[in-house]
PDB file of N, CA and C in Angstrom:
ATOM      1  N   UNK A   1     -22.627  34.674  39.887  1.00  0.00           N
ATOM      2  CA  UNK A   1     -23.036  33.823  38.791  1.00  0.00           C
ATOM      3  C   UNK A   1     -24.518  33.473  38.946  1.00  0.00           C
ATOM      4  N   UNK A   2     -25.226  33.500  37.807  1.00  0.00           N
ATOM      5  CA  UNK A   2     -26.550  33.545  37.750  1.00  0.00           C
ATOM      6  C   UNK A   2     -26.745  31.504  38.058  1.00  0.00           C
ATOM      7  N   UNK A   3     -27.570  30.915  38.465  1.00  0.00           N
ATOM      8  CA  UNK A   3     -27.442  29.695  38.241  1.00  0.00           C
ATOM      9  C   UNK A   3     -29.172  29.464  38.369  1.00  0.00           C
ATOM     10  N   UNK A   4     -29.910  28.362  37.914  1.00  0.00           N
ATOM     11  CA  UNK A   4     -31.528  28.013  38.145  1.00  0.00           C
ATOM     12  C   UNK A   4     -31.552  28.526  39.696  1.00  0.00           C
ATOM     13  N   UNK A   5     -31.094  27.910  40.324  1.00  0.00           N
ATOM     14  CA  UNK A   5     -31.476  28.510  41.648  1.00  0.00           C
ATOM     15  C   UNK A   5     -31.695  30.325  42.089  1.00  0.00           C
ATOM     16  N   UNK A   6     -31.324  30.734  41.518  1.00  0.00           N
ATOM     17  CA  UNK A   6     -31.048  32.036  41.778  1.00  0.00           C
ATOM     18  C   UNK A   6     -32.306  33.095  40.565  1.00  0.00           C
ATOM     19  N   UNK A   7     -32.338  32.083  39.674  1.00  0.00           N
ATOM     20  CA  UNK A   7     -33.822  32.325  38.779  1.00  0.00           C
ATOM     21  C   UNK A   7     -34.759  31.802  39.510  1.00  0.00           C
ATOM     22  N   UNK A   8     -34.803  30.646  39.934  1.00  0.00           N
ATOM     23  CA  UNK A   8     -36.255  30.579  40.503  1.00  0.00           C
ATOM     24  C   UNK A   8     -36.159  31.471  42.064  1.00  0.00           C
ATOM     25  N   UNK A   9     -35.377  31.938  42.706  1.00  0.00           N
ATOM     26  CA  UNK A   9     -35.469  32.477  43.559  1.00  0.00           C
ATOM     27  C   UNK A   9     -36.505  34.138  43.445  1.00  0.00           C
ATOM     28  N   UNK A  10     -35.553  34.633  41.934  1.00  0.00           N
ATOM     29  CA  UNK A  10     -36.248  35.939  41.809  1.00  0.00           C
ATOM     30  C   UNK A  10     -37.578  35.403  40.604  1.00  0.00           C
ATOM     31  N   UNK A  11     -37.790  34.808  40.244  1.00  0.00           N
ATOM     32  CA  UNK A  11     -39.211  34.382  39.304  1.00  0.00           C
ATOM     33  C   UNK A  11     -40.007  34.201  40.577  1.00  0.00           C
ATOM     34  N   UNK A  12     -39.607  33.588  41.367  1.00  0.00           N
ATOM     35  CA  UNK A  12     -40.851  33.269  42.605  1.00  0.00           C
ATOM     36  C   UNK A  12     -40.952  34.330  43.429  1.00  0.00           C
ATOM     37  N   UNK A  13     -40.325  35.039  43.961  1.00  0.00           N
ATOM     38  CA  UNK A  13     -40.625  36.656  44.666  1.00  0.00           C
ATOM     39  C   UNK A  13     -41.146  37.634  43.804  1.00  0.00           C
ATOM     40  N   UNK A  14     -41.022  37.708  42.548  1.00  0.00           N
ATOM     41  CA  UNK A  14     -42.019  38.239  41.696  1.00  0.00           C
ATOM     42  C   UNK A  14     -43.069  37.938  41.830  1.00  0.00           C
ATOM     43  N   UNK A  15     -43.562  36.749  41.145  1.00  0.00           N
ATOM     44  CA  UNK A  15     -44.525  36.266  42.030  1.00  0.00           C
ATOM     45  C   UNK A  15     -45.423  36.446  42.897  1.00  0.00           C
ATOM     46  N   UNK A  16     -44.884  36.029  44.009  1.00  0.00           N
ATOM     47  CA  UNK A  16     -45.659  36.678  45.510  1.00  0.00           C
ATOM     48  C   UNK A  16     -45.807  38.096  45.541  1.00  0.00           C
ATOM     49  N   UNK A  17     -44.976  38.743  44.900  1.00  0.00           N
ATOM     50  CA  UNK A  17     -45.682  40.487  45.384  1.00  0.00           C
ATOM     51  C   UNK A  17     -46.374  40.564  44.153  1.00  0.00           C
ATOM     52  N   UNK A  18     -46.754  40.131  43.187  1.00  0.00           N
ATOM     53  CA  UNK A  18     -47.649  40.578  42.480  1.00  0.00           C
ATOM     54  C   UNK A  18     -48.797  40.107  43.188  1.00  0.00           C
ATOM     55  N   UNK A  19     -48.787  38.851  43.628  1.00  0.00           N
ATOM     56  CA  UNK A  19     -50.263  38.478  44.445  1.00  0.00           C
ATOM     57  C   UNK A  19     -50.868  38.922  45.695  1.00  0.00           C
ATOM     58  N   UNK A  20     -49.095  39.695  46.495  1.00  0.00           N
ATOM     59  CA  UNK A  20     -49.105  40.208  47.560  1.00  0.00           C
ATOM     60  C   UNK A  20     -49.956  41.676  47.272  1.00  0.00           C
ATOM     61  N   UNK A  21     -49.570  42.104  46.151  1.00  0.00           N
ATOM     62  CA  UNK A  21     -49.887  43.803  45.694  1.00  0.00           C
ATOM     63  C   UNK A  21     -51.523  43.832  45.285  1.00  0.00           C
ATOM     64  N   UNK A  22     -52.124  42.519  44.853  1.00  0.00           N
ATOM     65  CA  UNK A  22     -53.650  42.424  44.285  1.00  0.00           C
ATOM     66  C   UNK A  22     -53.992  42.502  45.726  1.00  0.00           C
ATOM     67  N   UNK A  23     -53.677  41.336  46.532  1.00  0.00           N
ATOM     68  CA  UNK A  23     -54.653  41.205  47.669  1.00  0.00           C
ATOM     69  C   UNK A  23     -55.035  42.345  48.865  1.00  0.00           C
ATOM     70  N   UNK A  24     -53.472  43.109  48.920  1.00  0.00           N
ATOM     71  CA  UNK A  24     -53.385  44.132  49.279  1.00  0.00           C
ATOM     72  C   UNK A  24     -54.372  45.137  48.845  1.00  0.00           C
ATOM     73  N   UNK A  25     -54.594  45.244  47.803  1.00  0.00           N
ATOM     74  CA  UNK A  25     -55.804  46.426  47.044  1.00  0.00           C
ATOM     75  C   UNK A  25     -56.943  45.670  47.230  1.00  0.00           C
ATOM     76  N   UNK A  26     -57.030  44.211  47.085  1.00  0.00           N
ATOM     77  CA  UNK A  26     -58.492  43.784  47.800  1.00  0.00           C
ATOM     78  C   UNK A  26     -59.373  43.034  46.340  1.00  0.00           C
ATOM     79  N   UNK A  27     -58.483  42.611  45.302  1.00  0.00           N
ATOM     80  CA  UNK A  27     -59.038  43.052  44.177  1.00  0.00           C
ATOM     81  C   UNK A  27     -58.651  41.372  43.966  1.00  0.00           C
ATOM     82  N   UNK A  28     -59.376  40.776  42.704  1.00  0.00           N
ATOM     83  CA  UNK A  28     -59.663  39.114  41.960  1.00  0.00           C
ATOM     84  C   UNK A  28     -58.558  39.819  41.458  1.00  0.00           C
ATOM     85  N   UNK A  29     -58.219  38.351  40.414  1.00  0.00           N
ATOM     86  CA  UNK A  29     -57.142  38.491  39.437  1.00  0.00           C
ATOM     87  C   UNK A  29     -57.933  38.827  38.063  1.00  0.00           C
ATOM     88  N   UNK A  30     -59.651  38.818  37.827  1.00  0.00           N
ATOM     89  CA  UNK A  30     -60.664  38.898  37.077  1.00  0.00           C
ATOM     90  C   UNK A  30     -60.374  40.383  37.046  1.00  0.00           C
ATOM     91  N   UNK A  31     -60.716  40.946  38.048  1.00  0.00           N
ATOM     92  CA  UNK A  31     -61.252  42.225  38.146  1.00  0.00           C
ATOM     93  C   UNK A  31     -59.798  43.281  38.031  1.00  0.00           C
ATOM     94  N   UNK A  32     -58.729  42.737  38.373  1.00  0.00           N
ATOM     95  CA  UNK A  32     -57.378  43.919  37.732  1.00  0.00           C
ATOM     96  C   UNK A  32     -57.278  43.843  36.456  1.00  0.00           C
ATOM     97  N   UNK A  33     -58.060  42.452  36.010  1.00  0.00           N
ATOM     98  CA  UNK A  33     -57.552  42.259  34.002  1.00  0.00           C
ATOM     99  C   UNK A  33     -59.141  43.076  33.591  1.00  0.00           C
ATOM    100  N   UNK A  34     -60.115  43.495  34.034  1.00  0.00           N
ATOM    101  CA  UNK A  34     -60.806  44.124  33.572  1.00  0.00           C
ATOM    102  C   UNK A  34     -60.916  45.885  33.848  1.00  0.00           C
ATOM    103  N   UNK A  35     -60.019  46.069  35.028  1.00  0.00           N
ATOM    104  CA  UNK A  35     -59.963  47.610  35.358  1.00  0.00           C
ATOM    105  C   UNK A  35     -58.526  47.913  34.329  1.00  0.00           C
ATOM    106  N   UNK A  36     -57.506  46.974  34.345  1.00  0.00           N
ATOM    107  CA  UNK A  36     -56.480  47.184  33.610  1.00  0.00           C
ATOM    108  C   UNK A  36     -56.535  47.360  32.130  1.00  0.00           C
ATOM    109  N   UNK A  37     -57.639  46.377  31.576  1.00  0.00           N
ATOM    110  CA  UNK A  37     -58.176  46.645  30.333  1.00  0.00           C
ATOM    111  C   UNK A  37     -58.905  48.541  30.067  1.00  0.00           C
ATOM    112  N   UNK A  38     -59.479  48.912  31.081  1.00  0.00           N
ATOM    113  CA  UNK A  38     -60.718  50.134  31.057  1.00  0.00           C
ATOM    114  C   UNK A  38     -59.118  51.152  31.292  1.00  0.00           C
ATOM    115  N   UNK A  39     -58.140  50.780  32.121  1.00  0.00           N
ATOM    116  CA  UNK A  39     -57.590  52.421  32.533  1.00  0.00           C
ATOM    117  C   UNK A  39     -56.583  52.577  31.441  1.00  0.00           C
ATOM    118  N   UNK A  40     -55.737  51.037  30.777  1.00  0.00           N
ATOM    119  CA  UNK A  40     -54.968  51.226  30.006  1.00  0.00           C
ATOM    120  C   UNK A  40     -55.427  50.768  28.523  1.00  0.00           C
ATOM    121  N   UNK A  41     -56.331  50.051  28.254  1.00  0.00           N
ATOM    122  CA  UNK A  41     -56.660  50.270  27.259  1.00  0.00           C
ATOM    123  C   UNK A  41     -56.251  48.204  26.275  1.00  0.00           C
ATOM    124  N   UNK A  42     -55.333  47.947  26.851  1.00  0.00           N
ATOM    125  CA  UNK A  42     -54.713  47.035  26.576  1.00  0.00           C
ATOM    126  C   UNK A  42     -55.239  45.757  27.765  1.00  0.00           C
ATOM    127  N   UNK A  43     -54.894  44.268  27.316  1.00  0.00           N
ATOM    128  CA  UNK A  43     -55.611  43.758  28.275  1.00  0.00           C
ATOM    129  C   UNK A  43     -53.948  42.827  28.905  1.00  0.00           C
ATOM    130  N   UNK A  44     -54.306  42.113  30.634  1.00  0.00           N
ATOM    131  CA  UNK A  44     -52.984  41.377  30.496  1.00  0.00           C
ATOM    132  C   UNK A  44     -53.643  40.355  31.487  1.00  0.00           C
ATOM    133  N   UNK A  45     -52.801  38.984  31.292  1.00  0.00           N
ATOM    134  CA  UNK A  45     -53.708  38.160  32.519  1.00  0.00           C
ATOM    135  C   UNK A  45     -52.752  38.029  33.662  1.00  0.00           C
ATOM    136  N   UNK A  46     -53.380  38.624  34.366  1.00  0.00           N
ATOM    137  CA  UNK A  46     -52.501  38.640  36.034  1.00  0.00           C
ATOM    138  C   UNK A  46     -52.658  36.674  36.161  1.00  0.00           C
ATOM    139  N   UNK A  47     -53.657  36.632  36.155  1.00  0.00           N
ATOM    140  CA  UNK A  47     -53.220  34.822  36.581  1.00  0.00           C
ATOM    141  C   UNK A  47     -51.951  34.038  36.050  1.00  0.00           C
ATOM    142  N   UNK A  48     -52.024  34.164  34.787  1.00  0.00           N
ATOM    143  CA  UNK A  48     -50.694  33.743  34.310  1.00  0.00           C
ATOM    144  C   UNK A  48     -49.587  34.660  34.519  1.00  0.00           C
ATOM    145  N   UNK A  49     -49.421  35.635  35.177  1.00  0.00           N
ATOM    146  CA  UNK A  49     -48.063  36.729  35.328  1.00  0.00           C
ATOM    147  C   UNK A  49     -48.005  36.223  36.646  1.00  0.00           C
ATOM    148  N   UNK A  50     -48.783  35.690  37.691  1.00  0.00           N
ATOM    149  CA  UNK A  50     -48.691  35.620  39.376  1.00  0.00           C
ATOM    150  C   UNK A  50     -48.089  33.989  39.038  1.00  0.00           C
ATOM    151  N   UNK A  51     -48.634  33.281  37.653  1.00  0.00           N
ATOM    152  CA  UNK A  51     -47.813  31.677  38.006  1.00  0.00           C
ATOM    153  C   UNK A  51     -46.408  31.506  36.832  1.00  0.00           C
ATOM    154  N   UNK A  52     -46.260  32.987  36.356  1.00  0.00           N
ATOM    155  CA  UNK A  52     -45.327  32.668  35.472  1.00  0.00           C
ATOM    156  C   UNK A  52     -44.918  34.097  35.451  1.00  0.00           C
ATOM    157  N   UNK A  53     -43.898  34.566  36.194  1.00  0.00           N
ATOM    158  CA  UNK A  53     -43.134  35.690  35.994  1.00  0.00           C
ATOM    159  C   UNK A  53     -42.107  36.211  34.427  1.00  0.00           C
ATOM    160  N   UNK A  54     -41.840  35.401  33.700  1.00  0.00           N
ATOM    161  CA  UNK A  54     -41.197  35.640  32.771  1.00  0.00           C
ATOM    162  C   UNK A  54     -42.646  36.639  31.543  1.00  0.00           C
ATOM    163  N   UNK A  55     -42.441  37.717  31.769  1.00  0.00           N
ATOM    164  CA  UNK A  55     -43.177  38.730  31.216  1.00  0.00           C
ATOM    165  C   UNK A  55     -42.093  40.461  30.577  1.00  0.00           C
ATOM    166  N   UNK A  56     -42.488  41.005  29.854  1.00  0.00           N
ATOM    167  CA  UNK A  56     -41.720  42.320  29.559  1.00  0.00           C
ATOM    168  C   UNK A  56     -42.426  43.176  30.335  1.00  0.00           C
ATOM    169  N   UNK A  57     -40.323  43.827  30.939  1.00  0.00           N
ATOM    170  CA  UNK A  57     -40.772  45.040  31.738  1.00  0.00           C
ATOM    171  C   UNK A  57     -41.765  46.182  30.976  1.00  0.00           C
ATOM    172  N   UNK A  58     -42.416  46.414  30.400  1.00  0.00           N
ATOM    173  CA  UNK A  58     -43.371  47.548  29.959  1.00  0.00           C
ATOM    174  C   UNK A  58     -44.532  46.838  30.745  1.00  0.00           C
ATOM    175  N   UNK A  59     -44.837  45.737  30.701  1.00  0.00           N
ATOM    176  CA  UNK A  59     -45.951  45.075  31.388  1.00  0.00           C
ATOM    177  C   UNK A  59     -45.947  45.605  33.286  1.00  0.00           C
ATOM    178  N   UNK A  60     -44.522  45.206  33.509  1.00  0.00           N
ATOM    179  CA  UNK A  60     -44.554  45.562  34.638  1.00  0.00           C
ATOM    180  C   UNK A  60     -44.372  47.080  35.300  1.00  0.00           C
ATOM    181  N   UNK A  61     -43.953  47.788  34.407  1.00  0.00           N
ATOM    182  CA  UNK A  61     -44.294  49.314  34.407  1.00  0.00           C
ATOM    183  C   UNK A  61     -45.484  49.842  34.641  1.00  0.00           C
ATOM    184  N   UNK A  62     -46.828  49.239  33.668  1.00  0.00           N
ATOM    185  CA  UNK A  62     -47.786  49.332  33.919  1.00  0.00           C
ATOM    186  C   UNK A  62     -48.398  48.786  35.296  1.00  0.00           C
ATOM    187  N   UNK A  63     -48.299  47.621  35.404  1.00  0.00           N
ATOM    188  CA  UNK A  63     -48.434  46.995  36.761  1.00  0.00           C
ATOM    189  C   UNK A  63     -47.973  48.202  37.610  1.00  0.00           C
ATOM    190  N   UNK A  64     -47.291  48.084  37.893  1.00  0.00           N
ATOM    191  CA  UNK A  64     -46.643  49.594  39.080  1.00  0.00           C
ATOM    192  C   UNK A  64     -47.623  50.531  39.184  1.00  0.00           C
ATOM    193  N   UNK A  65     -47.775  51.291  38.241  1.00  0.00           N
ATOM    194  CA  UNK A  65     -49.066  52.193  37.761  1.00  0.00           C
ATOM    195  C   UNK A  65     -49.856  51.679  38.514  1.00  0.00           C
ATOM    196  N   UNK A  66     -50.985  50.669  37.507  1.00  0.00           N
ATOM    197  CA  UNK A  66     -51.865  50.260  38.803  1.00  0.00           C
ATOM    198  C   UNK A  66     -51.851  50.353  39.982  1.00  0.00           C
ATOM    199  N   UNK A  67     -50.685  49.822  40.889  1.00  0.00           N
ATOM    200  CA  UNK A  67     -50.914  49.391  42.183  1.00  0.00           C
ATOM    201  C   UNK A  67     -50.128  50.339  42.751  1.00  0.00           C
ATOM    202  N   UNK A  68     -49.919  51.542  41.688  1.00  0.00           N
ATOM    203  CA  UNK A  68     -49.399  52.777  42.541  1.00  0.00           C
ATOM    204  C   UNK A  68     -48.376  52.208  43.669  1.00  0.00           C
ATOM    205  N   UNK A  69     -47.279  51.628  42.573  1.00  0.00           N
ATOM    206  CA  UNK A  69     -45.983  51.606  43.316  1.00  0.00           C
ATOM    207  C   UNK A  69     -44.851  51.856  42.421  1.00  0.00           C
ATOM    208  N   UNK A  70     -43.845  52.487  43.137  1.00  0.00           N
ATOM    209  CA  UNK A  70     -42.605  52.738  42.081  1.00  0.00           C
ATOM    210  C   UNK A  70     -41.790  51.043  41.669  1.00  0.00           C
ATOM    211  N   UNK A  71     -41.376  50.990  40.571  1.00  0.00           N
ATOM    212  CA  UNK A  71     -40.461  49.852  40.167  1.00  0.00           C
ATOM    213  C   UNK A  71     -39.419  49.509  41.173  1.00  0.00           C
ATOM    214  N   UNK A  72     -39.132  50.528  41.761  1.00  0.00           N
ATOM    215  CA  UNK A  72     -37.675  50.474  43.038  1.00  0.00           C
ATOM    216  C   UNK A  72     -39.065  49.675  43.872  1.00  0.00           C
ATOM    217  N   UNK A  73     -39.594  50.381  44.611  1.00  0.00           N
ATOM    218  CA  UNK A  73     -40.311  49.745  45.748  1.00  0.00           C
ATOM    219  C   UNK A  73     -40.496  48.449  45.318  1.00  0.00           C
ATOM    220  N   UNK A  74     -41.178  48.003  43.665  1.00  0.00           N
ATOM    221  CA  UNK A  74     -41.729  46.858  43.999  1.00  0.00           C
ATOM    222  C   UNK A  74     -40.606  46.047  43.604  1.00  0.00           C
ATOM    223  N   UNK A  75     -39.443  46.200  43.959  1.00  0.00           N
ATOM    224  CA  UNK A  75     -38.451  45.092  43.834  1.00  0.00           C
ATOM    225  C   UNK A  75     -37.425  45.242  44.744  1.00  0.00           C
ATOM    226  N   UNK A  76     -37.836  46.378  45.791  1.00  0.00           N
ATOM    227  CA  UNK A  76     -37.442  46.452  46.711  1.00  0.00           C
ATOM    228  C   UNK A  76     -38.065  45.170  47.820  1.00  0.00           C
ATOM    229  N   UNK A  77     -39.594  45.047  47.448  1.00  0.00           N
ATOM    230  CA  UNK A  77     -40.246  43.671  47.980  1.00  0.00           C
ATOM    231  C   UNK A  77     -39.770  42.420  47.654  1.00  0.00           C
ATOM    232  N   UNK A  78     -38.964  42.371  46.295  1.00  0.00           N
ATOM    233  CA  UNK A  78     -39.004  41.207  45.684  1.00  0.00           C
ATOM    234  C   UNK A  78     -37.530  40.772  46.448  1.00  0.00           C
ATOM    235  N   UNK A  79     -36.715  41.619  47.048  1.00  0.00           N
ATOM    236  CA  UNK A  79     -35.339  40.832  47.729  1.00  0.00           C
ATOM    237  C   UNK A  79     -35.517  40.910  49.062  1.00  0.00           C
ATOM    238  N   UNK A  80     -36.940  41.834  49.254  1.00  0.00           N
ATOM    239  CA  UNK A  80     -36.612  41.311  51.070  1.00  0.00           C
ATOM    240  C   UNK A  80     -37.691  39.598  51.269  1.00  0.00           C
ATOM    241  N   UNK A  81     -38.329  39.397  50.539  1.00  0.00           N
ATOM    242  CA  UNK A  81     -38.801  38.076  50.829  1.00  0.00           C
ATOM    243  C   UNK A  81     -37.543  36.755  50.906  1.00  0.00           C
ATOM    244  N   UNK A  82     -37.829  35.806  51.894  1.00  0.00           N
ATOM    245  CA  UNK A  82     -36.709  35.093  52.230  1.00  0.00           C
ATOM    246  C   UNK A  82     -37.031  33.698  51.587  1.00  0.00           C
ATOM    247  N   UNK A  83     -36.038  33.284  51.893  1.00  0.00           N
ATOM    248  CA  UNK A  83     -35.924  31.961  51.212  1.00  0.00           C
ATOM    249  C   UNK A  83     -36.881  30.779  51.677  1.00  0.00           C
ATOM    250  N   UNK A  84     -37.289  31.063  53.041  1.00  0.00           N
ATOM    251  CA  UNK A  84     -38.529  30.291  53.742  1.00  0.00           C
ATOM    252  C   UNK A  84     -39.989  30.741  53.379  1.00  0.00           C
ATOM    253  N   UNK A  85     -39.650  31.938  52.847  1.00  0.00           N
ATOM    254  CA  UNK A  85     -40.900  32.462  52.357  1.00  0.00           C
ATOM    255  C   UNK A  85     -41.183  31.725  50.868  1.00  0.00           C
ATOM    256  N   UNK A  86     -40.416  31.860  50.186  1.00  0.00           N
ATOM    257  CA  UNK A  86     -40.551  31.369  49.130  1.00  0.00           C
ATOM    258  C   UNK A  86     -40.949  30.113  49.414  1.00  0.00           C
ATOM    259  N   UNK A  87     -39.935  28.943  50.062  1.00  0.00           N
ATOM    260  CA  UNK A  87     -40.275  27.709  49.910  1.00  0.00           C
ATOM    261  C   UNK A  87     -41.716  27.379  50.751  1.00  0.00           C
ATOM    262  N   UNK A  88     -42.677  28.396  51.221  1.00  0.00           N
ATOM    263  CA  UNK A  88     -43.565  27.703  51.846  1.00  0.00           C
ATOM    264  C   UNK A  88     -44.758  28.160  50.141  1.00  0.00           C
ATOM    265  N   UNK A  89     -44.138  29.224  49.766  1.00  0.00           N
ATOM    266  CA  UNK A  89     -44.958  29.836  48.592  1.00  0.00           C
ATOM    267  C   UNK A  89     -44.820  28.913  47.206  1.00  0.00           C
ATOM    268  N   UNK A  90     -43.864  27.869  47.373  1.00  0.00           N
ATOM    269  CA  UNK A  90     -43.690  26.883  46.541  1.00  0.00           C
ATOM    270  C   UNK A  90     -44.412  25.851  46.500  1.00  0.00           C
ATOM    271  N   UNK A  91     -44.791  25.056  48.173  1.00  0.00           N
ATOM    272  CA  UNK A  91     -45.124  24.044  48.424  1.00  0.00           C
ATOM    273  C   UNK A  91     -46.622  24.376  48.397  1.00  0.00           C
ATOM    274  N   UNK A  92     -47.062  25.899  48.702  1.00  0.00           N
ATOM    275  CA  UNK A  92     -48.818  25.607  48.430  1.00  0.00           C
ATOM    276  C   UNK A  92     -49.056  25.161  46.823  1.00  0.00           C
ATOM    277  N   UNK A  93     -48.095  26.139  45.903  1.00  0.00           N
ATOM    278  CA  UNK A  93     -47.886  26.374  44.470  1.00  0.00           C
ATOM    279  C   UNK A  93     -48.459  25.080  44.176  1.00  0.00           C
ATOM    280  N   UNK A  94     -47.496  23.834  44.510  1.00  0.00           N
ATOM    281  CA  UNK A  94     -47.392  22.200  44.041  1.00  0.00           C
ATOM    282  C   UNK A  94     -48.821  21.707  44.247  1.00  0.00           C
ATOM    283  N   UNK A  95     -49.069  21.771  45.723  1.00  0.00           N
ATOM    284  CA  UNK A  95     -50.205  21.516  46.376  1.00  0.00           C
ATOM    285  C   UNK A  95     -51.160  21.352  45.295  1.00  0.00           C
ATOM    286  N   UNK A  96     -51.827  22.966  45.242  1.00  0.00           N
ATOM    287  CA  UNK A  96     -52.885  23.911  44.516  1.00  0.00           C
ATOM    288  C   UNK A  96     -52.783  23.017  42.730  1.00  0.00           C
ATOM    289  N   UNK A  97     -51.605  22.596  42.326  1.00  0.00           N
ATOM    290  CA  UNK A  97     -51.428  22.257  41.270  1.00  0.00           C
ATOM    291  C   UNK A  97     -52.226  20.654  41.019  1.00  0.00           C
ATOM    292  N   UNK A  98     -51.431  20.108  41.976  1.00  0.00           N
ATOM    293  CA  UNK A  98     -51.816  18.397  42.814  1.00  0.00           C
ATOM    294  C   UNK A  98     -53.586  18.276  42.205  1.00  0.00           C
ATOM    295  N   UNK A  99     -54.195  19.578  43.478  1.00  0.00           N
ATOM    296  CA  UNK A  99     -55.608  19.395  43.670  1.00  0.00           C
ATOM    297  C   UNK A  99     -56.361  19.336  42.125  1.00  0.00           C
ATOM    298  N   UNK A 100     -55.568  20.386  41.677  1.00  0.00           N
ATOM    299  CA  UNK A 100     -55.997  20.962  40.179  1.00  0.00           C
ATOM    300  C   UNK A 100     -56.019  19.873  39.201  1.00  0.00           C
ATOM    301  N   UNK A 101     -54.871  19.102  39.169  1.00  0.00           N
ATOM    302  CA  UNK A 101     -55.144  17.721  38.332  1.00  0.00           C
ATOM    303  C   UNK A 101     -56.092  16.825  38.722  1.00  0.00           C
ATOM    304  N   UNK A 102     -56.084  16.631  39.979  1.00  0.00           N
ATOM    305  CA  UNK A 102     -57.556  15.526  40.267  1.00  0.00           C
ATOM    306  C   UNK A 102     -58.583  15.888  39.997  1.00  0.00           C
ATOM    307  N   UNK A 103     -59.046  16.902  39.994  1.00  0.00           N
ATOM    308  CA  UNK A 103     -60.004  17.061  39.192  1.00  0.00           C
ATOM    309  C   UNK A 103     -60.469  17.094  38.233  1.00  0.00           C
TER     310      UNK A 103
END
């Protein structure tokens, strides 16, 4: 049975390997929405896809492309991340959010 918990489990491991898969290539979240714009033609904002996973798979098809990974692999990442992983990937999330309003 699907329940919130089990959505935010896989919305948030999405997530992290999309940010895991930029940093990995070495690349801003600026600079994949401007190479992604030049190779595909179309534009997408990784910032809002890394803080908000609810996006269409064609988006993430492309994504794959980019980062030259198959759809299996990259969700092969998305169930081996653990539940401690997540919750530490939550608590910077809040943090980062915190700082963001005081200012």
């Amino acid at each position: 049975m699907i329940d919130d918990r089990t959505i935010l489990y896989y919305t948030t491991s999405i997530e992290m390997v999309l940010k895991e898969l930029r940093e990995d290539k070495g690349v801003s979240q600026s600079r994949v929405n401007i190479e992604f714009e030049q190779e595909y033609g179309f534009s997408i904002n990784l910032g809002r896809m890394e803080s908000n996973s609810n996006f269409k798979m064609i988006k993430l098809l492309y994504i794959c492309d980019y980062f030259e990974i198959s759809v299996s692999d990259f969700f092969k990442r998305v169930v081996n991340i653990n539940e401690n992983e997540i919750k530490n990937f939550l608590k910077g999330k809040a943090i980062r959010k915190q700082k963001r309003k005081k200012q």
